[in-house]
Every structure is written in structure tokens, then in C-alpha cells.
Protein backbone atom coordinates (compact mmCIF):
# COMPACT_ATOMS: atom_id res chain seq x y z
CA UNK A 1 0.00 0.00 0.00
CA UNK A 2 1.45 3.42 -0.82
CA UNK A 3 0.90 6.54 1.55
CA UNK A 4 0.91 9.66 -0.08
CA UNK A 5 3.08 12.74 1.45
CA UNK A 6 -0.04 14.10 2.74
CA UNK A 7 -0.57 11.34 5.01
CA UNK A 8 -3.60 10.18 2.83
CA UNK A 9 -3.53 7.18 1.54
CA UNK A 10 -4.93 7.13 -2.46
CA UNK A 11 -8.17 5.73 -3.15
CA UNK A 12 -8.31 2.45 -5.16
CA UNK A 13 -7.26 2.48 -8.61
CA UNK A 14 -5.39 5.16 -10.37
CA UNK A 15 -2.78 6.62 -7.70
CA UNK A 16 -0.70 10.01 -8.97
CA UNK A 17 2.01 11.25 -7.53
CA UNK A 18 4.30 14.50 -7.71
CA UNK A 19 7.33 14.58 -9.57
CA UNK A 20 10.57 16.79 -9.73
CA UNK A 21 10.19 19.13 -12.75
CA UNK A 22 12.83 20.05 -15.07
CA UNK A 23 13.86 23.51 -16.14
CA UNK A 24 15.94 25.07 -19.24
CA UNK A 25 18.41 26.99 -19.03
CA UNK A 26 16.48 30.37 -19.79
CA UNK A 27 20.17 32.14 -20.15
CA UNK A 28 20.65 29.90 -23.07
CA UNK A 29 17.58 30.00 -24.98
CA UNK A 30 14.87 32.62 -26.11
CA UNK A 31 11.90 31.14 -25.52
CA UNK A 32 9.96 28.03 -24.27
CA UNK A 33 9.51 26.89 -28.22
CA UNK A 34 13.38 26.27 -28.44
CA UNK A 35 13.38 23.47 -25.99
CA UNK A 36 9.62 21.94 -26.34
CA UNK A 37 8.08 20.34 -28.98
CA UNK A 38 4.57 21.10 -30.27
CA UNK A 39 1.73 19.00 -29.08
CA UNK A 40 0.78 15.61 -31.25
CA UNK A 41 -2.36 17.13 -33.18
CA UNK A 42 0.26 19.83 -34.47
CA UNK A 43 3.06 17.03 -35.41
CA UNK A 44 0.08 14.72 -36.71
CA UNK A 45 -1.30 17.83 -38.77
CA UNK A 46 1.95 18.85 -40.53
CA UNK A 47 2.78 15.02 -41.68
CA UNK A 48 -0.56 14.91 -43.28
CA UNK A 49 -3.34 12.25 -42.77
CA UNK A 50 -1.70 10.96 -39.14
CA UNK A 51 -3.73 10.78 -36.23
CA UNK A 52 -2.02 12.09 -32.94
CA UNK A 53 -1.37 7.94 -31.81
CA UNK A 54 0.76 7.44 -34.78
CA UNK A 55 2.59 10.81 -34.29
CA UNK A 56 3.11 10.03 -30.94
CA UNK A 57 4.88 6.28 -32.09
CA UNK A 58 6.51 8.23 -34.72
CA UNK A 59 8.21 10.13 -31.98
CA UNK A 60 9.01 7.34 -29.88
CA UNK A 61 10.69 4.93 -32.32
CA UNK A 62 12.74 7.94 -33.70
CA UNK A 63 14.13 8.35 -30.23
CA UNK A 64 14.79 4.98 -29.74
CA UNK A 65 16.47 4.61 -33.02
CA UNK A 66 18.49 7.73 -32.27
CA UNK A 67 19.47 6.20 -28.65
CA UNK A 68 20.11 3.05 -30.18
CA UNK A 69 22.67 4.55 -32.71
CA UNK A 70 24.03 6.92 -30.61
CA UNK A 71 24.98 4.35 -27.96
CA UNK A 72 26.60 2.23 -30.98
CA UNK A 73 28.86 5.51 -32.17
CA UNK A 74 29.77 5.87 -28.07
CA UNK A 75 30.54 2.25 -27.39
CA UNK A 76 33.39 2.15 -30.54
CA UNK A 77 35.59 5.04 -28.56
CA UNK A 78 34.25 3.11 -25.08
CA UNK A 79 35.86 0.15 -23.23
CA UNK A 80 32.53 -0.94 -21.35
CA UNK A 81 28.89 -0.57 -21.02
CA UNK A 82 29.91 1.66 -17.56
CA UNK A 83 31.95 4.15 -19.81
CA UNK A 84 28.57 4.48 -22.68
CA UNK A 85 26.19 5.14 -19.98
CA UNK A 86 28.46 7.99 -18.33
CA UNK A 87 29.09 9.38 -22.01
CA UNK A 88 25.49 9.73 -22.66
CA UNK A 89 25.21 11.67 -19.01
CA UNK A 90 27.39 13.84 -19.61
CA UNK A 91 26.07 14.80 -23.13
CA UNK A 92 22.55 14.58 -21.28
CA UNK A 93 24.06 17.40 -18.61
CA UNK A 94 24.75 19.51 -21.31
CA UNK A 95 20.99 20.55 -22.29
């Protein structure tokens, strides 16, 4: 059973929780738009007859293709697994 911070405990079903948010570097960027995306009905709209579902598994096996390449560039200049992960960290830390 999970006890929320309030004390409460959640009701049966669904239970949300709070999470950390993450903020951009507003020194680096002009505006909100640089480091968001636009909203699935707005990718779905501009790549034609796509409902938001497929843009949103558009987006998602991109990024795992991208992850999945970049980790195969990293790991031919790494010597372990150990050494990828802290690569793509660091370039993570960066943003």
C-alpha cells in the first residue's frame, strides 16, 4: 500500500504522484519553443493524414532509433557498457 506525502492514503485504482520538474536553461535560450516540442495534433497535422497515436509512435521509435545509434557511435571510442552510460550523461548534462 502506498501513503501519499499528505498522510492520505490514495483511493483504489489510479494513484498520482508529484514529480521533480525540469527547467531550461532560460540564459541559453529565447523562448519556451526552443526546448519543447509542439503537441501531437500539431506534429500529426503537418505530416498529413496521421492521427495524434501514430505521431506520438513516430516520436518514440525515432528516439529509440536515435538512442540506439548513438549508444553504438559511443561504445566504438568506449571500453565498457559503464563508460557508454556515463558518455550519454554527460552529453545529457549539457541541455
Amino acid at each position: 500500500m502506498q501513503i501519499l506525502p499528505s498522510g492520505q492514503q490514495p483511493a483504489s485504482g489510479l494513484a498520482l504522484a508529484p514529480f521533480r520538474g525540469l527547467r531550461y536553461a532560460q540564459e541559453r535560450v529565447s523562448g519556451i519553443a526552443e526546448v519543447t516540442s509542439p503537441p501531437y495534433d500539431v506534429i500529426a497535422a503537418k505530416l498529413g493524414d496521421v492521427s495524434p497515436l501514430q505521431a506520438a509512435n513516430l516520436l518514440v521509435t525515432a528516439k529509440r532509433m536515435f538512442e540506439r545509434e548513438l549508444r553504438a557511435v559511443i561504445a566504438e571510442y568506449s571500453r565498457d557498457e559503464h563508460e557508454v552510460d556515463e558518455e550519454i550523461n554527460s552529453l545529457k548534462a549539457l541541455c
